[in-house]
N, C-alpha and C. Protein backbone atom coordinates (compact mmCIF):
# COMPACT_ATOMS: atom_id res chain seq x y z
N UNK A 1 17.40 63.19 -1.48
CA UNK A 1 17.13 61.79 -1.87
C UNK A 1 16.80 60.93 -0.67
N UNK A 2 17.60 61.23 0.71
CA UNK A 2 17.36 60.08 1.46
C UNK A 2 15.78 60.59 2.05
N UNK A 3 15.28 61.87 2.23
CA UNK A 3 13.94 62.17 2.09
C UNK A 3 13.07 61.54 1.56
N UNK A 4 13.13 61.22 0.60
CA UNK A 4 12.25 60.58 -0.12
C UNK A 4 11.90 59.33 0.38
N UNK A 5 13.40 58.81 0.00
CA UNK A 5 13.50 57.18 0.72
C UNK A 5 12.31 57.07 2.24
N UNK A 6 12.99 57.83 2.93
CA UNK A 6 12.61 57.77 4.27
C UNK A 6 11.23 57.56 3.91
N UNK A 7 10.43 58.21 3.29
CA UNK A 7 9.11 58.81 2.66
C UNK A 7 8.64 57.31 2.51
N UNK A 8 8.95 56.96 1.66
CA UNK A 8 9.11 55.58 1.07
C UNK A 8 9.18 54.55 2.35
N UNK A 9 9.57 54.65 3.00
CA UNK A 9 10.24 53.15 3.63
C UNK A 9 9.09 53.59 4.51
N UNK A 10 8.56 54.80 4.99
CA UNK A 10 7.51 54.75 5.85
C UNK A 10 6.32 54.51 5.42
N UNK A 11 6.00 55.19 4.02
CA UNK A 11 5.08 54.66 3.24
C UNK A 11 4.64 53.27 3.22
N UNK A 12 5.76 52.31 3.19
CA UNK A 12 5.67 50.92 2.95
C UNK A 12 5.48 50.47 3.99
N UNK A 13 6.33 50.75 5.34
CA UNK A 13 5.78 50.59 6.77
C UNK A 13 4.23 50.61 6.73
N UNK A 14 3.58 51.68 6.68
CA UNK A 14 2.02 51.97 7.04
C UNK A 14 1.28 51.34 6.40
N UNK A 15 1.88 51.01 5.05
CA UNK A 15 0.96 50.03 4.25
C UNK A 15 0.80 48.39 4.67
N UNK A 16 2.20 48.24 5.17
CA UNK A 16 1.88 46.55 5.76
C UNK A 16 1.70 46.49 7.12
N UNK A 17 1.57 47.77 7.82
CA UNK A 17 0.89 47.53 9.57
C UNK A 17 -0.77 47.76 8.69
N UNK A 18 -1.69 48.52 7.58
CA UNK A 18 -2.63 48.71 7.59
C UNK A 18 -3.38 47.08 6.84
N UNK A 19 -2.15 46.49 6.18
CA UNK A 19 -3.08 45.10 5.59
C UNK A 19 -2.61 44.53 6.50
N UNK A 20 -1.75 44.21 7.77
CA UNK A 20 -1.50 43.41 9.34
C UNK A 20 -3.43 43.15 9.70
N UNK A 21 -3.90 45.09 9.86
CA UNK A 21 -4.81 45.07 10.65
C UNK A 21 -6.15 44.54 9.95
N UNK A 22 -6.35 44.62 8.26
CA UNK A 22 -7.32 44.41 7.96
C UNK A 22 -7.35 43.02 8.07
N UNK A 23 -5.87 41.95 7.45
CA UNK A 23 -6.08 40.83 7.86
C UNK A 23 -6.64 40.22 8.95
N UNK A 24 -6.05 41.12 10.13
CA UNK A 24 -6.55 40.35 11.74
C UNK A 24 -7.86 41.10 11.75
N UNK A 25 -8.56 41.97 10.92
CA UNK A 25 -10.18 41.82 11.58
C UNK A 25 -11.12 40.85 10.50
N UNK A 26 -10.47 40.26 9.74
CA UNK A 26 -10.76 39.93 8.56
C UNK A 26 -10.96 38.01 9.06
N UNK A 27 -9.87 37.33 9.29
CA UNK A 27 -9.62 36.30 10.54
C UNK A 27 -10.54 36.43 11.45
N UNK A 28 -10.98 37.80 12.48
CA UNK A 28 -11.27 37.64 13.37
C UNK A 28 -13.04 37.24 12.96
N UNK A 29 -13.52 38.01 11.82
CA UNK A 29 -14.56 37.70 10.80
C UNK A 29 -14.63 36.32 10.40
N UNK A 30 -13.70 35.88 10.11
CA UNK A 30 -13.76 34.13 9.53
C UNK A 30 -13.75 33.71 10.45
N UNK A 31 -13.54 33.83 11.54
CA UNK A 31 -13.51 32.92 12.96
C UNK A 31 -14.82 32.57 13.68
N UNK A 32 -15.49 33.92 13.49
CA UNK A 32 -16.84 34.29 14.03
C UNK A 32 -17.71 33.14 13.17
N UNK A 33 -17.98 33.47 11.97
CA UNK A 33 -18.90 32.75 10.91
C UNK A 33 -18.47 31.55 10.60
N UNK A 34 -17.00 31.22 10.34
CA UNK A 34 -16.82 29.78 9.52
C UNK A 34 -15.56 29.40 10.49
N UNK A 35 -15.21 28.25 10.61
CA UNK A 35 -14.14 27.47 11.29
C UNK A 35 -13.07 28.13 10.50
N UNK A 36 -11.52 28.72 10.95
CA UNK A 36 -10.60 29.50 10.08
C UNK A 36 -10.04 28.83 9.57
N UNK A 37 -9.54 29.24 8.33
CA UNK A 37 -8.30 28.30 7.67
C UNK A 37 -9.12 27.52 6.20
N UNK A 38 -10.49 27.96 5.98
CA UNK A 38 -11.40 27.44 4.69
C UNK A 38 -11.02 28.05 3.50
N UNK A 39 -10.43 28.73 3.11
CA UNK A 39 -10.10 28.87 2.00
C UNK A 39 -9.93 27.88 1.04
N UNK A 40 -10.19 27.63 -0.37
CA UNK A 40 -10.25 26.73 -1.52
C UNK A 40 -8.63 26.42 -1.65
N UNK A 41 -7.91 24.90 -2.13
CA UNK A 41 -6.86 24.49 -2.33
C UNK A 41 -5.96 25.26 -3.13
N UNK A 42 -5.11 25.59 -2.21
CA UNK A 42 -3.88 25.94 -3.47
C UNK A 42 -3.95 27.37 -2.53
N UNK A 43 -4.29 27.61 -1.23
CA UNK A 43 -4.59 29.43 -1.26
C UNK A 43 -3.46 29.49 0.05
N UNK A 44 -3.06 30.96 -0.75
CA UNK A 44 -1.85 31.86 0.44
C UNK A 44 -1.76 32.01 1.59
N UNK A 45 -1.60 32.62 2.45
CA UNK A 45 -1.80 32.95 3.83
C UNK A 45 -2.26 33.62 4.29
N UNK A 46 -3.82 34.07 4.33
CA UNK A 46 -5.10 34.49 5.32
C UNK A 46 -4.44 36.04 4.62
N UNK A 47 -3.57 36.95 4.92
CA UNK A 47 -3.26 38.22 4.77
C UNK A 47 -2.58 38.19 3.28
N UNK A 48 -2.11 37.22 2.56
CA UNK A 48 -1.82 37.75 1.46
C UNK A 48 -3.11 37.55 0.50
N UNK A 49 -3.73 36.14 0.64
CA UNK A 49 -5.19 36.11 0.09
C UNK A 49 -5.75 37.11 -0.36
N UNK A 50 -6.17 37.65 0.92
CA UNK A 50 -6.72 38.70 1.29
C UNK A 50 -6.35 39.62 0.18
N UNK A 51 -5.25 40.14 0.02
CA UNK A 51 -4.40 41.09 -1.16
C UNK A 51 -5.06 40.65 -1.96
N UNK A 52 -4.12 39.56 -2.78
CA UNK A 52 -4.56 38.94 -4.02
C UNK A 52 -6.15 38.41 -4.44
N UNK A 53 -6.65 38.00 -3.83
CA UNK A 53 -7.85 37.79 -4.24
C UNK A 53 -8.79 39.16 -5.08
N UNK A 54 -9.14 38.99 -6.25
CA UNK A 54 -9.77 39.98 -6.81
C UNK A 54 -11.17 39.78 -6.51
N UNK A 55 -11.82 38.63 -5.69
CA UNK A 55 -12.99 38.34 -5.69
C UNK A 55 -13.56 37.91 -7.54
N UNK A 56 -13.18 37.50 -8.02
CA UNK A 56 -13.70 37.23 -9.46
C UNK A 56 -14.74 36.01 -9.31
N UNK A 57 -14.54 35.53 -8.31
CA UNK A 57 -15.51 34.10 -8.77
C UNK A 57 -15.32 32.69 -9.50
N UNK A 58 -13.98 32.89 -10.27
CA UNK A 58 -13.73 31.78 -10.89
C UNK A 58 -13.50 30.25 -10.21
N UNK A 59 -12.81 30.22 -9.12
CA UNK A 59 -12.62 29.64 -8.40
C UNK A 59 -14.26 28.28 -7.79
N UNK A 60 -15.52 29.31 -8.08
CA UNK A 60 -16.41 28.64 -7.33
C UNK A 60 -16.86 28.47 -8.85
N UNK A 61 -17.07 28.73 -9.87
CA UNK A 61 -17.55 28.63 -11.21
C UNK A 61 -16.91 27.14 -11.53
N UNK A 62 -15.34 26.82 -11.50
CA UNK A 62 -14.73 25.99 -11.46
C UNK A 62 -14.99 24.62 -10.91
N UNK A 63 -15.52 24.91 -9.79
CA UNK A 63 -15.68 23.71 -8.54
C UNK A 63 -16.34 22.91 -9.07
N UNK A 64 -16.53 21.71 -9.69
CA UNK A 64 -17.33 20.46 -9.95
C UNK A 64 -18.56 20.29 -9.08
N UNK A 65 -18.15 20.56 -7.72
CA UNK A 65 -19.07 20.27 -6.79
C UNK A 65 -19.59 20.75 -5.55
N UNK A 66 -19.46 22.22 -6.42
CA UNK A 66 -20.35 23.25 -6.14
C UNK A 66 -19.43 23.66 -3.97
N UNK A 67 -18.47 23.36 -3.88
CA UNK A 67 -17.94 23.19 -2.65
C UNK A 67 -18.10 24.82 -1.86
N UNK A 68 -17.55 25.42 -3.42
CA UNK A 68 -16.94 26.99 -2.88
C UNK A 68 -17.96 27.76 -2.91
N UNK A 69 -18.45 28.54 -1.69
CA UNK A 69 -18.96 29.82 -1.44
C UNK A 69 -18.14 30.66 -1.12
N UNK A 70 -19.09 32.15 -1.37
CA UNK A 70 -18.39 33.08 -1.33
C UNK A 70 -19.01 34.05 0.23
N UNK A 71 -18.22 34.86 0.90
CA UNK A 71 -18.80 35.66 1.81
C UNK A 71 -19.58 36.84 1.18
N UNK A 72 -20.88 36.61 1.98
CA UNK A 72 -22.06 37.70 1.51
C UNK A 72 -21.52 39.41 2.22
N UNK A 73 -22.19 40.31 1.53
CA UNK A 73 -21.40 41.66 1.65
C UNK A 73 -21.88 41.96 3.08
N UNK A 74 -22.42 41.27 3.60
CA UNK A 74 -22.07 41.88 5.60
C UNK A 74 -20.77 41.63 6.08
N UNK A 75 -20.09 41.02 5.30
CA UNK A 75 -18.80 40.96 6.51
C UNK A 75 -17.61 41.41 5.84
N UNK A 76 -18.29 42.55 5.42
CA UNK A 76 -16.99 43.77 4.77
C UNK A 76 -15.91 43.35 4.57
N UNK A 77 -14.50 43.17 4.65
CA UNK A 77 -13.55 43.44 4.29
C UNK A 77 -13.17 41.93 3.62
N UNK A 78 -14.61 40.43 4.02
CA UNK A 78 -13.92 39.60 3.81
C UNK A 78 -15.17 39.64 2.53
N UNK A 79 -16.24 40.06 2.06
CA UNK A 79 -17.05 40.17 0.98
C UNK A 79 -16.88 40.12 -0.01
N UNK A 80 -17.39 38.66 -0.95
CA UNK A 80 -16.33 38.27 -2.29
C UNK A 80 -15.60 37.06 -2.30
N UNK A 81 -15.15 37.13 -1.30
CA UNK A 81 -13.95 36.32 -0.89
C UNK A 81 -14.47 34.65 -0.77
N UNK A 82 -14.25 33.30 -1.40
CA UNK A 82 -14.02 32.17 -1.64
C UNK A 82 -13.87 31.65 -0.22
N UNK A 83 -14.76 30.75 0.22
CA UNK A 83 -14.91 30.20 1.69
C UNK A 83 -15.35 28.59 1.35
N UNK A 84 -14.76 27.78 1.81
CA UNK A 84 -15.55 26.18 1.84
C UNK A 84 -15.43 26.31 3.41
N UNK A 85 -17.43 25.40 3.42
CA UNK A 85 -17.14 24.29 4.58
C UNK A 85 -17.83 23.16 4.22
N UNK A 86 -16.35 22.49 4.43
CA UNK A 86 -16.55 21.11 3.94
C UNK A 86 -16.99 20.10 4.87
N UNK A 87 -17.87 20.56 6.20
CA UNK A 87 -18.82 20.00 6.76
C UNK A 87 -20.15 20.09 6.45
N UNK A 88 -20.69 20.56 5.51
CA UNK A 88 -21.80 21.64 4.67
C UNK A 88 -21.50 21.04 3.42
N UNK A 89 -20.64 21.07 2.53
CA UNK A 89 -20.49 21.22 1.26
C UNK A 89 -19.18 20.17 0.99
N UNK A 90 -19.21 18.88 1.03
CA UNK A 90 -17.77 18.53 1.03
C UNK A 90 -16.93 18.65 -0.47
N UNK A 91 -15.27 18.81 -0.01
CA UNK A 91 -14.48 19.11 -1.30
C UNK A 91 -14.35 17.71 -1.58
N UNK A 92 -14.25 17.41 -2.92
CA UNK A 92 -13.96 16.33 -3.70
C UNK A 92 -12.38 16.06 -3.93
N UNK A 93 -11.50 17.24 -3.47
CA UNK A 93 -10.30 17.12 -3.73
C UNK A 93 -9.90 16.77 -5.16
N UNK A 94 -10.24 17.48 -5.97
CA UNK A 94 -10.54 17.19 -7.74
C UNK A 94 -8.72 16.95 -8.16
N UNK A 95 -8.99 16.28 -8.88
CA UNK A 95 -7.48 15.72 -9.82
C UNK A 95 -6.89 16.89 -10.54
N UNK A 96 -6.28 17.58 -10.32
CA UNK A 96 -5.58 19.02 -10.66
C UNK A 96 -6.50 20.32 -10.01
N UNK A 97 -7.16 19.90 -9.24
CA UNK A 97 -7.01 21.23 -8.41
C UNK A 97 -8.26 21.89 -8.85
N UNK A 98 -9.34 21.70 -9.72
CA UNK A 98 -10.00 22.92 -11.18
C UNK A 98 -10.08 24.41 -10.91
N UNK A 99 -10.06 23.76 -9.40
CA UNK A 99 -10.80 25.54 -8.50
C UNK A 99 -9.23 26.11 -8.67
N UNK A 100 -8.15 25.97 -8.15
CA UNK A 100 -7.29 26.75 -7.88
C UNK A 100 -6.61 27.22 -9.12
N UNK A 101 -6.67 25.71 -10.59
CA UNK A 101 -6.16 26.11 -11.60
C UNK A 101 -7.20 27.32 -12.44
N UNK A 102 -8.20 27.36 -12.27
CA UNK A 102 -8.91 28.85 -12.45
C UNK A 102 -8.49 30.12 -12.29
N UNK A 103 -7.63 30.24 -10.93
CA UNK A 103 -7.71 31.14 -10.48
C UNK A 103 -6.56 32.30 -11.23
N UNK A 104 -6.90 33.41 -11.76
CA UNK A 104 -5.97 34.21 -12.42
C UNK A 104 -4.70 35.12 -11.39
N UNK A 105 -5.24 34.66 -10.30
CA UNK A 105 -4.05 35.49 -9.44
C UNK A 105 -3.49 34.41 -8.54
N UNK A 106 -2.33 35.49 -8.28
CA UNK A 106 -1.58 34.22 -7.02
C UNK A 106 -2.21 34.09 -5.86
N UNK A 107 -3.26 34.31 -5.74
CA UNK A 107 -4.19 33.78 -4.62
C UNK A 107 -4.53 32.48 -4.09
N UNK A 108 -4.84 31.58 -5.24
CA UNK A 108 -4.58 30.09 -5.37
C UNK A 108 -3.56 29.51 -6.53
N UNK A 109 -3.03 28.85 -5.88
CA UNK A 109 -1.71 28.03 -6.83
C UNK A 109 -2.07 26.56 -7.06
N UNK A 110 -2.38 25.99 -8.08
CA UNK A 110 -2.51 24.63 -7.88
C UNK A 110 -1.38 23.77 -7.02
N UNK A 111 -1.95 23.03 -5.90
CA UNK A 111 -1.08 22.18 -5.20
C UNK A 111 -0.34 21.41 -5.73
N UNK A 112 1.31 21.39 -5.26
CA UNK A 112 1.54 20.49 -5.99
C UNK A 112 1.42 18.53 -5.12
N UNK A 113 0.17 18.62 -4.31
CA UNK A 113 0.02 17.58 -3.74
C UNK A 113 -1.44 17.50 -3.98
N UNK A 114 -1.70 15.76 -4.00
CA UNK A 114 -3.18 15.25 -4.39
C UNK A 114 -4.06 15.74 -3.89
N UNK A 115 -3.97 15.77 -2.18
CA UNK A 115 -4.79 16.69 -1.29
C UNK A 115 -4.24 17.58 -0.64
N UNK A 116 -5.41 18.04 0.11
CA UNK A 116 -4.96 20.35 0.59
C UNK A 116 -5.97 19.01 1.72
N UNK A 117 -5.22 20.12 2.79
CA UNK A 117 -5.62 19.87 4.45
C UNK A 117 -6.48 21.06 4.63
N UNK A 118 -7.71 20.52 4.70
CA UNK A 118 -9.16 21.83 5.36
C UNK A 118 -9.59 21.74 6.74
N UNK A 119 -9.13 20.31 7.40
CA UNK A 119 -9.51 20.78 8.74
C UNK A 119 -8.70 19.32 8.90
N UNK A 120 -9.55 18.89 10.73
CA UNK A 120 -9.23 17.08 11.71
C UNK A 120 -10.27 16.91 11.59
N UNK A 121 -10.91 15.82 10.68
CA UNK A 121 -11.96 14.98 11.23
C UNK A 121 -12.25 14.28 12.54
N UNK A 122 -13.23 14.32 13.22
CA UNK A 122 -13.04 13.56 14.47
C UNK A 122 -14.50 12.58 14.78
N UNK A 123 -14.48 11.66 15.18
CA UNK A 123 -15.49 10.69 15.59
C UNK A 123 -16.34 11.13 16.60
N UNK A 124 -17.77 11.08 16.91
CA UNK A 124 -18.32 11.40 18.08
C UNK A 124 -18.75 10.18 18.08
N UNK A 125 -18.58 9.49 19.37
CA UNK A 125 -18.59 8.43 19.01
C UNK A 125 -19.79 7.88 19.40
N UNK A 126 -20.68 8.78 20.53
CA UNK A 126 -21.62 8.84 21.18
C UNK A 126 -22.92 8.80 20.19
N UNK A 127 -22.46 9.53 19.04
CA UNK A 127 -23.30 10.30 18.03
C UNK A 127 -23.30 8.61 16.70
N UNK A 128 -22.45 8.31 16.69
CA UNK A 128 -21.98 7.27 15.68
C UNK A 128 -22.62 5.62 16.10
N UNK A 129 -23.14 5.24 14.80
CA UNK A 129 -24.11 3.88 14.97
C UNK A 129 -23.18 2.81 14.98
N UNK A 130 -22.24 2.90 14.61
CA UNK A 130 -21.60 1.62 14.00
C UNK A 130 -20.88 1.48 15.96
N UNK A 131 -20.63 2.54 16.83
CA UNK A 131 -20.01 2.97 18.04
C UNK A 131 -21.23 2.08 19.37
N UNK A 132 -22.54 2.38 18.38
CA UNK A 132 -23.46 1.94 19.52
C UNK A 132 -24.78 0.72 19.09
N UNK A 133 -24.25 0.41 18.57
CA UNK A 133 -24.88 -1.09 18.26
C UNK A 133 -24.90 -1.80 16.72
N UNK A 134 -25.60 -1.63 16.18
CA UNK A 134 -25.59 -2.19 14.71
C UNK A 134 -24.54 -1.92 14.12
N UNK A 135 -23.68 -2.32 12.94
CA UNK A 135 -22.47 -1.76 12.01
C UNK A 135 -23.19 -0.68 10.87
N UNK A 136 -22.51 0.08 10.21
CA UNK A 136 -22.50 1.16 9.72
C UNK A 136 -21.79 0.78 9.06
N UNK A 137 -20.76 1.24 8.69
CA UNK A 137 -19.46 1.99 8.00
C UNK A 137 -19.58 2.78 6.78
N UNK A 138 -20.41 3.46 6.77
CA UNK A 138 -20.99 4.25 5.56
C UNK A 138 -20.20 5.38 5.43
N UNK A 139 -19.26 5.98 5.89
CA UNK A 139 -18.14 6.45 6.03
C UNK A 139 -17.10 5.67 5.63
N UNK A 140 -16.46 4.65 5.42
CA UNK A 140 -15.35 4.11 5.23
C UNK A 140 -14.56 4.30 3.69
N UNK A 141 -15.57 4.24 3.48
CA UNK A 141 -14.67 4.42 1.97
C UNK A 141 -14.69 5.88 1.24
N UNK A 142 -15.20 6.92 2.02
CA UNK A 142 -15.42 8.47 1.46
C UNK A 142 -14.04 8.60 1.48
N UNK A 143 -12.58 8.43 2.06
CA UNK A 143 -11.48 9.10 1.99
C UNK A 143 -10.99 9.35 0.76
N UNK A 144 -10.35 10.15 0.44
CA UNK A 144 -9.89 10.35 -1.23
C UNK A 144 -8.58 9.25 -1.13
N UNK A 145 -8.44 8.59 -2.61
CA UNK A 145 -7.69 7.68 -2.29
C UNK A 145 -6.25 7.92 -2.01
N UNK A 146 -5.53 9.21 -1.77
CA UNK A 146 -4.51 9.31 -1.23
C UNK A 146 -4.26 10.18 0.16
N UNK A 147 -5.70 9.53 0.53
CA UNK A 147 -5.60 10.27 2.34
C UNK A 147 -6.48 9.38 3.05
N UNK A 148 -5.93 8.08 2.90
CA UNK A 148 -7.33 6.98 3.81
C UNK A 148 -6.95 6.82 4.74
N UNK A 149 -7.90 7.93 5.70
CA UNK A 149 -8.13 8.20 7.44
C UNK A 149 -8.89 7.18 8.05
N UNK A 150 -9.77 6.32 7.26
CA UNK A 150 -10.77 5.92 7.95
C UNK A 150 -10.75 4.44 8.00
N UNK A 151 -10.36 3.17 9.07
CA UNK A 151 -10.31 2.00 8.95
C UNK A 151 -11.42 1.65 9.86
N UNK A 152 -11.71 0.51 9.73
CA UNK A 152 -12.51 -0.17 10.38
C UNK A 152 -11.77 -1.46 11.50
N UNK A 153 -11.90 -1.12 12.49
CA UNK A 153 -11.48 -2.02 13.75
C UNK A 153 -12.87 -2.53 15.17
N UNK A 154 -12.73 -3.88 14.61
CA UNK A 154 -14.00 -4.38 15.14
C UNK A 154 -15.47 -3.68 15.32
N UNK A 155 -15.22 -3.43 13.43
CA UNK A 155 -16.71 -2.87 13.03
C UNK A 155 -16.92 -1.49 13.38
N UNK A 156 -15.50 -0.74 13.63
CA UNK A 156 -16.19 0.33 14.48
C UNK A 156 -15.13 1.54 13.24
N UNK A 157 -15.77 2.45 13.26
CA UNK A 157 -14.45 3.24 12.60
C UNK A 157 -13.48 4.19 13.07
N UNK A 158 -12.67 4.29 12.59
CA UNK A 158 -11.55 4.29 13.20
C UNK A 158 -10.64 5.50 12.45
N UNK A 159 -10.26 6.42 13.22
CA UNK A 159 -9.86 8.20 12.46
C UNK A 159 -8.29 8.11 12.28
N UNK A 160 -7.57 7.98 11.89
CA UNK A 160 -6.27 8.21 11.80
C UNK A 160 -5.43 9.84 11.58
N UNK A 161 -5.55 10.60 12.10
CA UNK A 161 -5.87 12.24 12.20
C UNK A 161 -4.40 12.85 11.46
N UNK A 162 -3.21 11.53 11.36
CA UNK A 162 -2.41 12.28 10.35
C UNK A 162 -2.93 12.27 9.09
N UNK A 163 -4.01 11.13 8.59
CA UNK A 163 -4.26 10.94 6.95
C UNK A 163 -5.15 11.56 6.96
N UNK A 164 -5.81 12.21 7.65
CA UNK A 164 -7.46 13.25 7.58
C UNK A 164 -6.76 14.77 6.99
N UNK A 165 -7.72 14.96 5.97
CA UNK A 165 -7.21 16.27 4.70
C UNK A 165 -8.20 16.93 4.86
N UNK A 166 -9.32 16.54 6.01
CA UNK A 166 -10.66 17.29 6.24
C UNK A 166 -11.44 18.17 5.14
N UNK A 167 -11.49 16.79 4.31
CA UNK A 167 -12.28 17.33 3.09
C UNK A 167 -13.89 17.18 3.47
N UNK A 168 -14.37 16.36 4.23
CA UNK A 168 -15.82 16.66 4.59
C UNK A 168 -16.37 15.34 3.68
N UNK A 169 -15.81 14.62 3.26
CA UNK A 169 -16.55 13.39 2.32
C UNK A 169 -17.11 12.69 3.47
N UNK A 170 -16.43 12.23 4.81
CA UNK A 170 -17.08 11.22 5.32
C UNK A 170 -18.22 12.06 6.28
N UNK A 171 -18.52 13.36 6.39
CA UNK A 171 -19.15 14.11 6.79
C UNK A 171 -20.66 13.64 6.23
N UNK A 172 -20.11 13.93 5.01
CA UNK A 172 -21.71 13.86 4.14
C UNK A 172 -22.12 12.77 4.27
N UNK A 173 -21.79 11.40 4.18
CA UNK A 173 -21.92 9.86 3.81
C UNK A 173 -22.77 9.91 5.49
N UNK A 174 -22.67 10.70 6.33
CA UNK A 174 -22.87 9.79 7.58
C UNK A 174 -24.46 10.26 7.95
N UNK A 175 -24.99 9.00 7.99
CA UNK A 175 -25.99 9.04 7.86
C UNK A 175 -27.29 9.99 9.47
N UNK A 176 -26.37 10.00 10.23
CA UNK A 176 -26.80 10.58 11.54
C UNK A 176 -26.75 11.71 11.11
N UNK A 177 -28.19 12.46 12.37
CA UNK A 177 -28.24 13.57 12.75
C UNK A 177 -28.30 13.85 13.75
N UNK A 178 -27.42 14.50 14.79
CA UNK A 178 -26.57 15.20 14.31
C UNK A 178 -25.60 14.12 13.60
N UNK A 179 -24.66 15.12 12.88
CA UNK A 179 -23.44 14.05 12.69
C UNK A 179 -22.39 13.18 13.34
N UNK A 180 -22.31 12.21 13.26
CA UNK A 180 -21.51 11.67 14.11
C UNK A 180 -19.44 11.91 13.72
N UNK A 181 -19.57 12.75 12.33
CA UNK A 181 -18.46 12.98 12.52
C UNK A 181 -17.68 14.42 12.60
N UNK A 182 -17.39 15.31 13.17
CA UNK A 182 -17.04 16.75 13.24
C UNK A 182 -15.73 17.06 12.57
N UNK A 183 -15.80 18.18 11.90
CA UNK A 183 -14.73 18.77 11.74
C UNK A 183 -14.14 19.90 12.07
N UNK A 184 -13.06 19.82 13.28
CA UNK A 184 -11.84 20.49 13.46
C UNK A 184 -11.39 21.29 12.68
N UNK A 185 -10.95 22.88 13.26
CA UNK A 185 -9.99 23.76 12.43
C UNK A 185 -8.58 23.15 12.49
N UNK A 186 -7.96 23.78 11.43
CA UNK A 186 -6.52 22.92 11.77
C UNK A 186 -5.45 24.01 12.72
N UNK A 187 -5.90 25.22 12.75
CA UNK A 187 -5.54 26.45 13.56
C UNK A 187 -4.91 27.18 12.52
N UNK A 188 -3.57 27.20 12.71
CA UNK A 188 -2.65 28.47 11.86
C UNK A 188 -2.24 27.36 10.57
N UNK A 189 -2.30 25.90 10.92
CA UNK A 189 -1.72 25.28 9.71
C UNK A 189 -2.51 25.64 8.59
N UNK A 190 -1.54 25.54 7.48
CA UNK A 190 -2.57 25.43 6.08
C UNK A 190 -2.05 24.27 5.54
């Protein structure tokens, strides 16, 4: 009997050093192509995702606003798999979640908070009109209304980086090219 066990307990060993490694080339894949940490609201931790995700699609079928892509089959192990960038595609941060309440596995859980943190918005300020002569603020009012990052102080705008949920709204609104506002990974946070 304790044979077996042993059998077993090593079995289970090799199985979570072998999803350790697919996760970290899998990361090291999302790192390369997309800023890390994009996964759609409500989602697990980079290696359990990974598990759970059946790749079904519902999640981006769901999206109101079209936020969620999926990785195309070159980048193997993460192919299938539900990606926002909400510098590209901003999230709307929808009123129950639609994308995550879709989702048939524990892959995404609907939040139980208004907004999911996708990245730090940050100002370039060099890049930004309202920074270098005329007013702007065409950004000011994109924040979702229970994460308003963005004030205006002598016409100029102004990032508050704890209320930024780096949904990418004031991304889109800004009328420069390049953009004058970037978004930051948040690193290991989710």
């Amino acid at each position: 009997m304790s044979e077996v066990l042993s059998r077993r307990a090593w079995l289970t060993e090799v199985t979570r050093k072998a999803v350790s490694v697919v996760a970290d080339a899998a990361q090291r894949e999302v790192d390369q192509r997309f800023p890390p940490k994009r996964r759609p609201p409500g989602a697990e931790s980079e290696a359990a995702f990974l598990v759970d995700c059946t790749r079904c699609g519902a999640c981006a079928e769901a999206c109101p606003h079209d936020a969620i892509h999926h990785f195309g089959v070159d980048t193997e192990a993460l192919a299938g798999t539900p990606v926002m960038v909400p510098e590209n595609r901003a999230c709307h941060q929808c009123e129950g979640f639609p994308c995550a309440a879709a989702c048939p596995e524990p892959a995404l859980t609907v939040p139980a908070t208004t907004t999911w943190r996708l990245g730090q918005a940050r100002i370039v300020e060099e890049q930004c009109i309202a920074w270098n002569g005329p007013e702007c603020g065409a950004c000011i009012s994109a924040c979702p209304s229970d994460a308003v990052a963005l004030r205006l102080q002598n016409w100029r705008p102004v990032l508050d980086p704890a209320q930024c949920v780096g949904c990418g709204l004031c991304i889109e609104r800004c009328p420069t090219l390049p953009k004058a506002i970037v978004l930051d990974p948040l690193g290991d946070a989710y």
